[in-house]
Protein backbone atom coordinates (compact mmCIF):
# COMPACT_ATOMS: atom_id res chain seq x y z
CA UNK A 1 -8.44 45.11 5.29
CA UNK A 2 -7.71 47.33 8.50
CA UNK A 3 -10.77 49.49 9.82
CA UNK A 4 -10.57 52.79 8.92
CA UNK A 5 -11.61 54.87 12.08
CA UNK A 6 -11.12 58.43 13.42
CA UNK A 7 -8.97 61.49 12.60
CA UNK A 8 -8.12 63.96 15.24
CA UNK A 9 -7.04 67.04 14.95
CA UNK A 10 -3.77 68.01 16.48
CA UNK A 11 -4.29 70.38 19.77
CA UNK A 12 -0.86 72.43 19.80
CA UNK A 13 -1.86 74.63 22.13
CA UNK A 14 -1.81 71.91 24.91
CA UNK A 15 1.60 71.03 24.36
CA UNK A 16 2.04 74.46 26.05
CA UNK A 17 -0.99 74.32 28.30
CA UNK A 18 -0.82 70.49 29.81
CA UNK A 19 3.66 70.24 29.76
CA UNK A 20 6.08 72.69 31.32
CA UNK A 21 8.69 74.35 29.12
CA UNK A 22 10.60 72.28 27.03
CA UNK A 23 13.99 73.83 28.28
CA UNK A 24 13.87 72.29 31.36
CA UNK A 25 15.47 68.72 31.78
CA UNK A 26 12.49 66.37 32.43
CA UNK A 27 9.44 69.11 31.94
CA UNK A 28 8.04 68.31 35.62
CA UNK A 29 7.23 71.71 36.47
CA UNK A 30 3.92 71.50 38.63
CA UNK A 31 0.88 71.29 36.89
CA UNK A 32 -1.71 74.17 37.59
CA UNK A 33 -4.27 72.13 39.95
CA UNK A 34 -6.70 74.88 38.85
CA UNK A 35 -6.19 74.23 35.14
CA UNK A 36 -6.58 70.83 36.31
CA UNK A 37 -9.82 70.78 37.66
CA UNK A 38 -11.66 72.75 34.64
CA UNK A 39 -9.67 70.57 31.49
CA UNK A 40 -10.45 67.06 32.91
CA UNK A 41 -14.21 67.05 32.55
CA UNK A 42 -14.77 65.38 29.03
CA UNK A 43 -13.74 62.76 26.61
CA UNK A 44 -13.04 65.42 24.06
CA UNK A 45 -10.28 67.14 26.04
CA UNK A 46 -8.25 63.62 27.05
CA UNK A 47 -8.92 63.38 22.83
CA UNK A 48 -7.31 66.86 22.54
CA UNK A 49 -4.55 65.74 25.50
CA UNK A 50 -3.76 62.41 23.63
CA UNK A 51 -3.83 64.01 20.08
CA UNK A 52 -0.96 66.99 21.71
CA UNK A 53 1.29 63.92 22.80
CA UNK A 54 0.83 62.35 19.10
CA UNK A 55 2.33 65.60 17.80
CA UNK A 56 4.93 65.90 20.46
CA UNK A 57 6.50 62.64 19.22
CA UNK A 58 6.49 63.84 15.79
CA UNK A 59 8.28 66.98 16.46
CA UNK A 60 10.23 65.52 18.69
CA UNK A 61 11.79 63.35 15.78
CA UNK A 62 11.41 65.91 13.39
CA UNK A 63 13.93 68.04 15.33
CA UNK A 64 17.50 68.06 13.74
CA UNK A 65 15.93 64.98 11.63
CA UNK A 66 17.51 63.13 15.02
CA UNK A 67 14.83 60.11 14.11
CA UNK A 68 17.47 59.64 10.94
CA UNK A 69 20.12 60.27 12.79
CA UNK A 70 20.62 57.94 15.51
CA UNK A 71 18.69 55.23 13.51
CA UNK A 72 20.24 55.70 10.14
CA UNK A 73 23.16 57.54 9.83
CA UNK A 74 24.31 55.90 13.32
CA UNK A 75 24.02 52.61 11.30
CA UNK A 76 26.41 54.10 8.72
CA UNK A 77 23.53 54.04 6.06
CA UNK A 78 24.20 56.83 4.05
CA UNK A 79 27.19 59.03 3.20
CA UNK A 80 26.55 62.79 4.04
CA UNK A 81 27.07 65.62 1.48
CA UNK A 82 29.58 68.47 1.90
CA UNK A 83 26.40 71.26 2.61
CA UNK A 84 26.08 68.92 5.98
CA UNK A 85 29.14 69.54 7.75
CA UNK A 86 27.76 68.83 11.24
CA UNK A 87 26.17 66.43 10.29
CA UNK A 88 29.76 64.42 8.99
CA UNK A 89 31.21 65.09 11.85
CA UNK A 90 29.65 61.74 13.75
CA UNK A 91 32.13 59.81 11.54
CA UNK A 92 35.72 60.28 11.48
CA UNK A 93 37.54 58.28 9.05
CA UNK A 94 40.02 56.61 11.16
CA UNK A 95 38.01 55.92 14.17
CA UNK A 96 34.68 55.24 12.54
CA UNK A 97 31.52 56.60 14.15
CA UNK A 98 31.89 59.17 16.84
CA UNK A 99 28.37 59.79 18.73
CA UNK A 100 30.11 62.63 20.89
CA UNK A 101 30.84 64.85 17.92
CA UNK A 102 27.90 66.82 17.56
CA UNK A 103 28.17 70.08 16.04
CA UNK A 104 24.50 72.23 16.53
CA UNK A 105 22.84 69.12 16.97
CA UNK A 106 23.81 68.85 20.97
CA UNK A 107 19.91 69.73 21.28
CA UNK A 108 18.89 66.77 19.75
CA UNK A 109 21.07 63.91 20.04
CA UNK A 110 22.91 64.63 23.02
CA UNK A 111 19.54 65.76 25.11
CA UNK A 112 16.42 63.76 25.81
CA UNK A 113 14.14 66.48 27.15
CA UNK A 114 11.98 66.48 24.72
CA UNK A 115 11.24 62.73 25.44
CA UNK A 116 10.22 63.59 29.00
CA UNK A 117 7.69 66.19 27.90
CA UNK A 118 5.51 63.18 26.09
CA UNK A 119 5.93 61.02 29.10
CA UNK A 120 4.52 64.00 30.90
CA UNK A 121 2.14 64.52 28.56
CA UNK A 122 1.13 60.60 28.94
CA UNK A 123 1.34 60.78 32.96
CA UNK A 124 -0.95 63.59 32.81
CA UNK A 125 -4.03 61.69 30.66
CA UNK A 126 -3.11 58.09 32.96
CA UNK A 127 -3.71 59.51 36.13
CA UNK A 128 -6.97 61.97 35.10
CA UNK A 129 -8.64 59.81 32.68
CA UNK A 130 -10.22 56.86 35.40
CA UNK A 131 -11.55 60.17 37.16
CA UNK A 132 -13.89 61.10 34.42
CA UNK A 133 -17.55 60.11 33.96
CA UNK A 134 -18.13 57.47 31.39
CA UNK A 135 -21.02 59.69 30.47
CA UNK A 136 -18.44 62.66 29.38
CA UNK A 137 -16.97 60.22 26.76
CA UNK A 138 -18.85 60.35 23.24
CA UNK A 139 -18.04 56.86 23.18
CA UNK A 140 -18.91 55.81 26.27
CA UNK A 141 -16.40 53.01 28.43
CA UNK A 142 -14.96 51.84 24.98
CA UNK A 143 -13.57 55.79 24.53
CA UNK A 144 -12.18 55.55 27.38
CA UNK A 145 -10.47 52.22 27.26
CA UNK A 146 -8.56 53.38 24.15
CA UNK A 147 -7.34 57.19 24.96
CA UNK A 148 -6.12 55.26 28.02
CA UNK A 149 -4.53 52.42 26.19
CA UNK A 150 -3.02 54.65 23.59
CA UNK A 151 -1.45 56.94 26.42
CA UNK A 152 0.27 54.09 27.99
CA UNK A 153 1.09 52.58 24.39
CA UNK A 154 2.93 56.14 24.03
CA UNK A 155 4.56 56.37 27.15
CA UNK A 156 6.00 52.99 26.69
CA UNK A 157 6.99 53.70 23.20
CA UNK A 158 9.03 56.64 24.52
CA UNK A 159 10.91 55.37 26.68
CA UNK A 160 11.60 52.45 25.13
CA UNK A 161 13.60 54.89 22.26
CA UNK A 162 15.43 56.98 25.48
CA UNK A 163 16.57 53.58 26.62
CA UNK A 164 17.65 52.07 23.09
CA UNK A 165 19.03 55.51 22.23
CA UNK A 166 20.77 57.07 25.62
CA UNK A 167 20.65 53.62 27.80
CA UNK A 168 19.64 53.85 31.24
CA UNK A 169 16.82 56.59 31.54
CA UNK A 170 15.44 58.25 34.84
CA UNK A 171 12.53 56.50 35.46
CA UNK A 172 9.23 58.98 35.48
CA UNK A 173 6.25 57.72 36.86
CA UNK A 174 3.84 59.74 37.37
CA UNK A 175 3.51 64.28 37.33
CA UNK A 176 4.20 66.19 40.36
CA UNK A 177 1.62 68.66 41.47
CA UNK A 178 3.31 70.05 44.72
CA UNK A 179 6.18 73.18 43.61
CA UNK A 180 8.04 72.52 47.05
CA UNK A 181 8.44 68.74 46.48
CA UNK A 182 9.73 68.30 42.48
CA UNK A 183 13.26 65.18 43.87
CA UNK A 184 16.12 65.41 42.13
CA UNK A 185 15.90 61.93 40.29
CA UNK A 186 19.07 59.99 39.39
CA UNK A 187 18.76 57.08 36.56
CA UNK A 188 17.66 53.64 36.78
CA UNK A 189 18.33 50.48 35.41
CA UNK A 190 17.53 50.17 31.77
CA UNK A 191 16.16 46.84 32.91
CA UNK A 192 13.80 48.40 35.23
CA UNK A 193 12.55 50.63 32.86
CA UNK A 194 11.69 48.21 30.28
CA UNK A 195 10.11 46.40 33.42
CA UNK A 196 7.70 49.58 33.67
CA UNK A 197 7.10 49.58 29.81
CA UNK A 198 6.21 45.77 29.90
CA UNK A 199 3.63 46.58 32.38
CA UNK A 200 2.26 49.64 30.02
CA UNK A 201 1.86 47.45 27.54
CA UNK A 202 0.18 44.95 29.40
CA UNK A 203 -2.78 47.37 30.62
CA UNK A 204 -2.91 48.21 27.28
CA UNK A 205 -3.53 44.93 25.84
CA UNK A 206 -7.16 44.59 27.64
CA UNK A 207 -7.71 48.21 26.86
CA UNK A 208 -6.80 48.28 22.51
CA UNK A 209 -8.32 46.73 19.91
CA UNK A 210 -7.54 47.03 15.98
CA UNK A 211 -10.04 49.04 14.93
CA UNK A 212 -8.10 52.09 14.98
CA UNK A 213 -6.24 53.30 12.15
CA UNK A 214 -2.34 52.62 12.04
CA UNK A 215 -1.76 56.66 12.89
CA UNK A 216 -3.03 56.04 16.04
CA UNK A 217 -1.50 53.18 18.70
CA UNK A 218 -4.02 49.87 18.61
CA UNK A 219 -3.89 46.00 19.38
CA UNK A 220 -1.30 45.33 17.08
CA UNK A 221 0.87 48.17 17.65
CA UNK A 222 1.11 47.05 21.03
CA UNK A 223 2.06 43.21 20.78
CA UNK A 224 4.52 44.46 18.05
CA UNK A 225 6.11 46.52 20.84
CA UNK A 226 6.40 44.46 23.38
CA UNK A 227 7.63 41.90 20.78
CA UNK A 228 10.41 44.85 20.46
CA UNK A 229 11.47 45.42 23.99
CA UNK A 230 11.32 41.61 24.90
CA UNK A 231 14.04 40.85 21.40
CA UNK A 232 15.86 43.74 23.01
CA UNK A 233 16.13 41.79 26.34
CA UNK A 234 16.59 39.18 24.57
CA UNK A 235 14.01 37.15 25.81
CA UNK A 236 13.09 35.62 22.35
CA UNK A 237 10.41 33.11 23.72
CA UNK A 238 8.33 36.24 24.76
CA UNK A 239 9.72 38.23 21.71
CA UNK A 240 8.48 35.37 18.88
CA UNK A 241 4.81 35.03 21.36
CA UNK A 242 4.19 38.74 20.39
CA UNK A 243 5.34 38.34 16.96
CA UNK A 244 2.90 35.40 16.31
CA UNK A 245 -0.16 37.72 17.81
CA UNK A 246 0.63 40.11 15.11
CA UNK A 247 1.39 37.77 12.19
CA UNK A 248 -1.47 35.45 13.04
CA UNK A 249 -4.18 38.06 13.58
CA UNK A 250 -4.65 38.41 9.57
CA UNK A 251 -5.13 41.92 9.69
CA UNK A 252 -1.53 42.81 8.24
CA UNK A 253 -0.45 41.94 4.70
CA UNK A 254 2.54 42.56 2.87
CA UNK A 255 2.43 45.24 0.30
CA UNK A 256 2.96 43.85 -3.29
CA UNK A 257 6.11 44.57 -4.88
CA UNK A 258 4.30 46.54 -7.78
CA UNK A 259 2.74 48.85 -4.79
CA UNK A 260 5.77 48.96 -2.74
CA UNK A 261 6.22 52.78 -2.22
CA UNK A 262 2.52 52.93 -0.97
CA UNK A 263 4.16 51.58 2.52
CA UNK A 264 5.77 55.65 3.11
CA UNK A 265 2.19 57.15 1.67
CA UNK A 266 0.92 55.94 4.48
CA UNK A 267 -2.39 53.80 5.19
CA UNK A 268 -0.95 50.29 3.48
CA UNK A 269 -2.14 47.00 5.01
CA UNK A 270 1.65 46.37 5.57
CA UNK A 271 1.81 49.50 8.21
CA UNK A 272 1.03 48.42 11.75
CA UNK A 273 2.15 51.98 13.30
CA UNK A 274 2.98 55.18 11.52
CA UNK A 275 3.26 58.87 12.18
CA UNK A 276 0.96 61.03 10.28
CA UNK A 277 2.80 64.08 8.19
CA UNK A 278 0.79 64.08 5.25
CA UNK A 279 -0.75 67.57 3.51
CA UNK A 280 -3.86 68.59 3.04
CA UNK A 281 -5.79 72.10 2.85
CA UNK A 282 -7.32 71.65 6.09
CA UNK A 283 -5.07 69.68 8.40
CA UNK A 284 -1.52 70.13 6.99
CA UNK A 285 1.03 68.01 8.88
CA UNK A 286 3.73 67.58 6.42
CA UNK A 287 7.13 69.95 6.16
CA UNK A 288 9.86 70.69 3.73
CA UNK A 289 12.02 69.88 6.58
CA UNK A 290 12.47 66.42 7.39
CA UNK A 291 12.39 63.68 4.32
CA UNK A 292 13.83 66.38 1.98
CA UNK A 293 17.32 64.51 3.91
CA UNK A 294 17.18 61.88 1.49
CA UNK A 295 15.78 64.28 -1.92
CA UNK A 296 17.19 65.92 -4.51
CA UNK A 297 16.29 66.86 -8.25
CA UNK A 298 14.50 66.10 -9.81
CA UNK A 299 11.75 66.15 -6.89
CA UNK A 300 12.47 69.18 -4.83
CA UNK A 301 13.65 71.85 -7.60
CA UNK A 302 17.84 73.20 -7.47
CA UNK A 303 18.23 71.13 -4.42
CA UNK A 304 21.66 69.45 -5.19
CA UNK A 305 23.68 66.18 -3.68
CA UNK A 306 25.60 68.60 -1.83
CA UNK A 307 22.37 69.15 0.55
CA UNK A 308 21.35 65.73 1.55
CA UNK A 309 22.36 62.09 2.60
CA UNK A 310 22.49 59.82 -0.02
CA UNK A 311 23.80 55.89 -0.59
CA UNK A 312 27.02 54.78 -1.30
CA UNK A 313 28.42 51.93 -2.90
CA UNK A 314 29.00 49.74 -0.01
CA UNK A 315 24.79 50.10 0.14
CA UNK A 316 24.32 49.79 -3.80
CA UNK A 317 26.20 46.37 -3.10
CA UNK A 318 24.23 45.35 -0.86
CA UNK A 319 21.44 44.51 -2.73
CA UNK A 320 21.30 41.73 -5.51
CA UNK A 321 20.75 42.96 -9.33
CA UNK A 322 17.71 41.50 -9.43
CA UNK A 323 16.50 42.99 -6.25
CA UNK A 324 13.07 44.74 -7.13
CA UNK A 325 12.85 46.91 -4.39
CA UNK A 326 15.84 48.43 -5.66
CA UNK A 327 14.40 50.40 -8.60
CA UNK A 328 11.39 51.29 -6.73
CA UNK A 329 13.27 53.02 -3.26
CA UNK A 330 16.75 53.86 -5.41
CA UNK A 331 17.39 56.04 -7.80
CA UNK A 332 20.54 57.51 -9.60
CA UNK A 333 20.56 61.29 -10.10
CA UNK A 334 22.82 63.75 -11.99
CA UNK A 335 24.15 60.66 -13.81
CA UNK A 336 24.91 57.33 -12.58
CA UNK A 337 27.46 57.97 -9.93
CA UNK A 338 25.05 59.25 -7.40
CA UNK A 339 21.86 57.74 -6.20
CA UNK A 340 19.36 58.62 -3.53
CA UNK A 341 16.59 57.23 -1.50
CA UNK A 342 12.79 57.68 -2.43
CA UNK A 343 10.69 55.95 0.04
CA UNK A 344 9.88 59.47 0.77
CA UNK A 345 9.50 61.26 -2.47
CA UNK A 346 5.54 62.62 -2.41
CA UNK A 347 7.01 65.99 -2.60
CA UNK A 348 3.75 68.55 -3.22
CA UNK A 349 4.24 72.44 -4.69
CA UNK A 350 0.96 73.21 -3.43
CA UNK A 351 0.95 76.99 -3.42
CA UNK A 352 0.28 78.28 -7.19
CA UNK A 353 1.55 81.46 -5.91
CA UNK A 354 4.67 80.13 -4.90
CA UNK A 355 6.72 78.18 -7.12
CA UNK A 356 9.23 77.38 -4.44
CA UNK A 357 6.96 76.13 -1.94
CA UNK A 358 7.09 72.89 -1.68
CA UNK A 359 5.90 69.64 1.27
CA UNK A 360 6.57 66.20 1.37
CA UNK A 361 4.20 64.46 2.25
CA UNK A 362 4.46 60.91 3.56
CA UNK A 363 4.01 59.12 6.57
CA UNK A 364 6.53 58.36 8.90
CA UNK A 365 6.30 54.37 9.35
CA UNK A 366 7.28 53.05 12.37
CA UNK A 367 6.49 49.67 12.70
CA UNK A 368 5.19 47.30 9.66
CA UNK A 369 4.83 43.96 8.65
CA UNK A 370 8.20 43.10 6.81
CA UNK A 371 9.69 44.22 10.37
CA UNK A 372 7.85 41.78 12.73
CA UNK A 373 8.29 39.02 10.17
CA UNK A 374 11.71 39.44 10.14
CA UNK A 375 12.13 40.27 13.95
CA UNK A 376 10.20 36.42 14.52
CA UNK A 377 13.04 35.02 11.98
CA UNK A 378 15.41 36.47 14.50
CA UNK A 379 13.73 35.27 17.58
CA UNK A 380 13.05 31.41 16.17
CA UNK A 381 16.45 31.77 15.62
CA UNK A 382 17.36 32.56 18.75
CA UNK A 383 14.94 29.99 19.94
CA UNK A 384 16.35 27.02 17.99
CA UNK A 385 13.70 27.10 14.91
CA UNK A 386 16.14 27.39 11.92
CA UNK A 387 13.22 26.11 9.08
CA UNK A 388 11.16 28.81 10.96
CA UNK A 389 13.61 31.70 10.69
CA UNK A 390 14.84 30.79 7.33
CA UNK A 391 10.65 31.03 6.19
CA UNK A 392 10.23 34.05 7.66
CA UNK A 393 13.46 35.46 6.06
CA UNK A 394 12.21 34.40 2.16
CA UNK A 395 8.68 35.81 2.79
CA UNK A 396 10.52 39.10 2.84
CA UNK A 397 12.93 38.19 0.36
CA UNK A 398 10.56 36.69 -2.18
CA UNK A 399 8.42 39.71 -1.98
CA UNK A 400 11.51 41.41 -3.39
CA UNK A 401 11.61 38.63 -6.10
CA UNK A 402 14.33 36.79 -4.42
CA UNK A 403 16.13 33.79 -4.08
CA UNK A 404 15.82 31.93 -0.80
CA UNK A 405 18.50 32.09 1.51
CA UNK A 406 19.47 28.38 2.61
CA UNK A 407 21.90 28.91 5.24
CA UNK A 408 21.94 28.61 8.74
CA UNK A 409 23.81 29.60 11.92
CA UNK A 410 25.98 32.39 12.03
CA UNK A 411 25.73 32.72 8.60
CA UNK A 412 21.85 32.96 8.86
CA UNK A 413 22.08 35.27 11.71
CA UNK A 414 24.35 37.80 9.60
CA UNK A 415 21.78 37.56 6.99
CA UNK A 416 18.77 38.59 8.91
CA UNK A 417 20.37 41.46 10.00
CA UNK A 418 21.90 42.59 6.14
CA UNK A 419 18.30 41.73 5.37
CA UNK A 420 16.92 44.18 7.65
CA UNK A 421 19.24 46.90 6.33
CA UNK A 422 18.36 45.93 2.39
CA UNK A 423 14.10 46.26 4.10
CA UNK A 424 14.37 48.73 6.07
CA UNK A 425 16.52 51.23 5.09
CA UNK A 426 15.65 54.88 5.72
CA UNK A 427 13.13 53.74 8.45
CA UNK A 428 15.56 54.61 11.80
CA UNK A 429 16.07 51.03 12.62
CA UNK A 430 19.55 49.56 11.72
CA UNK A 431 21.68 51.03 14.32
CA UNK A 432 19.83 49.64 16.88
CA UNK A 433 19.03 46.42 15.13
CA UNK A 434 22.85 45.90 15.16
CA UNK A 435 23.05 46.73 18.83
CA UNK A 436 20.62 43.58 19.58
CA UNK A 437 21.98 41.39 17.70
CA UNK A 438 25.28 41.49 18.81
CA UNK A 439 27.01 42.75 15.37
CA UNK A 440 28.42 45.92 15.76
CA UNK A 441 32.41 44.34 15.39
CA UNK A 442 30.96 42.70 11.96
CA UNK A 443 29.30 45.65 10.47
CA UNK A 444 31.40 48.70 12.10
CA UNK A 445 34.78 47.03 12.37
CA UNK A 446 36.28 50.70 12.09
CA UNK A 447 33.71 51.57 15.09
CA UNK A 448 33.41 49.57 17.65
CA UNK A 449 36.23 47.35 19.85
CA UNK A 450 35.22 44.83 22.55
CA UNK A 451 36.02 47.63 24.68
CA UNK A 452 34.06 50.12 23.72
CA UNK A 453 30.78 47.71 23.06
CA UNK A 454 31.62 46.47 26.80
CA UNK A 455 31.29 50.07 27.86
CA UNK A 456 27.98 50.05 25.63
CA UNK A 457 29.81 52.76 23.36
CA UNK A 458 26.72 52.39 21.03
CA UNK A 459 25.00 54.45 23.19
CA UNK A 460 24.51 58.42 22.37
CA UNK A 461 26.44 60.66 25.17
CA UNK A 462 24.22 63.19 26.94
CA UNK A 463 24.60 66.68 27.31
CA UNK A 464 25.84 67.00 30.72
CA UNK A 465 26.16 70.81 30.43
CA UNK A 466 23.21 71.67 29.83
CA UNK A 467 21.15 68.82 31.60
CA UNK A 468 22.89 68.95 35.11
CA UNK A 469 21.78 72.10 36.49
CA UNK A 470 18.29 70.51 36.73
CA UNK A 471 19.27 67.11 37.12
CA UNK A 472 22.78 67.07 39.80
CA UNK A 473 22.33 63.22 40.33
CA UNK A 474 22.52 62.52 36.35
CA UNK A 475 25.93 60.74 35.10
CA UNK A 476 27.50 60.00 31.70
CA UNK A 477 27.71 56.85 29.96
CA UNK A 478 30.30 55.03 30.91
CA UNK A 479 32.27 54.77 27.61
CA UNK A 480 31.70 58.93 27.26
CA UNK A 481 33.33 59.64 30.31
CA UNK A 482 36.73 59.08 28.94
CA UNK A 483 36.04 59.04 25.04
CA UNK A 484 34.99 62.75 24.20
């Protein structure tokens, strides 16, 4: 069983107090040294610091539901109902998926600012935190080590998604104090910025342990990222290394199939790193505005399949009839011809005095078990281990009451990625799962050309308008510059 440990509190008012507006491009205003010099005296304001950049990440995928969209609906995932207009204009029926369309969403999918204000966030806690008395910490040098290690576990995290989701990002390291001498930055090598997340990481290693809860970054979360960004290099010896630290350290166990749906309430053994967005009376974190993209009646009242994303056939097809995680996440509405997905279906109408009121109320999982197992089939794989891969790839599938798969090859490789659609659907993976693995021709043939995947096409355009009068030395993608 995973320790359970400590709660805190979401500081909102820091976003605003410790980042500079959110409408600039990278949010490196100056900091106020004087603010400075009277916030970083104590363990409980790096807590407050570190608990602001928690909620910064959360918003920042909440907005637009972007986390959905570039991971989900990017991987072609769902069909789109007629109420979300802008939302169908990403996919164009004779050219496939079209990242540059972006009607009222330019904010979120076309503009990584809001990134930049958790790595500022992150920069802020690195460099103050080693300045502070071990006496100021409730818990002492061991406090310390983990606001520390969870800071750089963030910062890595975050850019990490810039560079899977926007490709090369401009490289941050540290906040800038001094108004006359803010550089214009340009971008750097994707490869260099993984570099700097790699070395993140590492710090964090000797500073995390697992006794923290899943909502909060710990040992495991860790190896399971770098276990991410190394597959994504692919540099599978390191990438199946990290994946063995987190499968062999016995703390993470797959949920049973009867329990399945626990995984989205949040708190399962299978979770490794999550999100919290759960309600409660006293510390409500959950919204009517984010997993109500995949819900309908008969769990959030009049809302019809007009309003929301739902699967389609080519999905329903995916998945074996005697699947049994299909029941339990899929589920037909207003007669058989429509179904939806319920991973996330813990609506609550809390408010007696409002019958319309309504949260749901589920973590956001970002990292579990079933992944790393089947990101180590990938990587033994990769590394010449077919009996390896192939036993990774039926622990998943016999979970699900499955068959095993008895293939190899290509054919095995093709496999572990439809598996990791079937698994982890709804989760803002497959899009970029398809990216690594080198299948975007097999699974988008209407998408994506040898040209365009040569021009790394898969990547979201920015927002040039907006962005470049704070950032002159920032470019387009290359395959956006002449595909609008």
């Amino acid at each position: 069983m995973k320790k359970i440990s400590y709660h805190i509190k979401l500081a909102c008012l820091l976003i605003f107090c410790l980042t500079s507006s959110c409408q600039k491009y990278l949010n490196l205003e100056p900091i106020n040294a004087t603010y400075d010099e009277v916030f970083w005296v104590n363990g409980a304001n790096v807590e407050k610091a570190l608990s602001g950049a928690y909620g910064m990440l959360r918003e920042a995928f909440r907005l637009d539901r972007s986390y959905f969209i570039t991971g989900d609906l990017a991987g072609d995932n769902f069909l789109m109902g007629s109420d979300l207009w802008n939302y169908q204009s990403f996919k164009d029926e004779d050219r496939g998926l079209r990242l540059s369309d972006a009607s009222y969403l330019e904010g979120s999918v076309h503009n990584w600012t809001r990134f930049y204000a958790i790595i500022n966030q992150c920069n802020l806690i690195i460099e103050n935190i080693n300045n502070i008395a071990i006496s100021k910490f409730n818990g002492g040098e061991t406090q310390r080590k983990r606001f520390e290690g969870e800071a750089r576990f963030l910062r890595a995290y975050t850019y990490f998604y810039i560079a899977r989701t926007w490709g090369d990002p401009v490289l941050v390291k540290e906040t800038f104090t001094d108004p006359g001498n803010v550089p214009s930055l340009g971008r750097s090598p994707e490869s260099e910025t993984l570099e700097f997340c790699l070395e993140d990481l590492e710090i964090a290693l000797g500073l995390l342990d697992n006794s923290a809860a899943s909502t909060h970054a710990n040992l495991g979360a860790t190896q399971s990222l770098m276990a991410q960004i190394y597959a994504w290099r692919h540099d599978y010896v390191h990438a199946e290394r990290f994946c063995d630290e987190v499968i062999n350290s016995g703390i993470y166990s797959l949920e049973n199939i009867e329990t399945y749906k626990n995984i989205w309430k949040g708190n399962s053994n299978e979770n490794i790193f999550e999100l919290f967005m759960q309600f409660d009376p006293v510390s409500n974190e959950a919204t009517n505005g984010f997993f109500n993209l995949f819900l309908t009646e008969p769990y959030i009242k009049n809302r019809q399949i007009a309003a929301v994303c739902f699967i389609g056939e080519k999905i329903i097809n995916s998945f074996s009839e005697d699947d049994l995680r299909f029941p339990q996440i899929i589920e037909p509405v207003f007669g058989e011809s429509n179904h939806i997905l319920v991973k996330y279906n813990n609506v609550d109408y809390y408010d007696p005095n409002n019958a319309n009121t309504y949260v749901v109320s589920n973590n956001l999982v970002l990292m579990r078990l079933a992944d790393i197992l089947l990101l180590r089939a990938e990587a033994r794989l990769e590394n010449g281990n077919t009996g390896g891969a192939l036993m990774d790839l039926n622990t998943v599938k016999a979970r699900a009451g499955l068959n095993a798969f008895l293939g190899g090859g290509e054919s095995l490789a093709e496999e572990i990625v439809d598996e990791r659609r079937r698994e982890l659907i709804g989760e803002g993976t497959f899009a970029y799962d398809v990216i690594r693995m080198g299948q975007l021709e097999r699974v988008f043939p209407n998408s994506y050309t040898s040209a365009r995947i040569a021009q790394k096409g898969y990547y979201w355009p920015l927002d040039l308008n907006t962005l470049l009068p704070q950032a002159p030395l920032l470019t387009q993608n290359e395959w956006w510059r002449s595909n609008n």
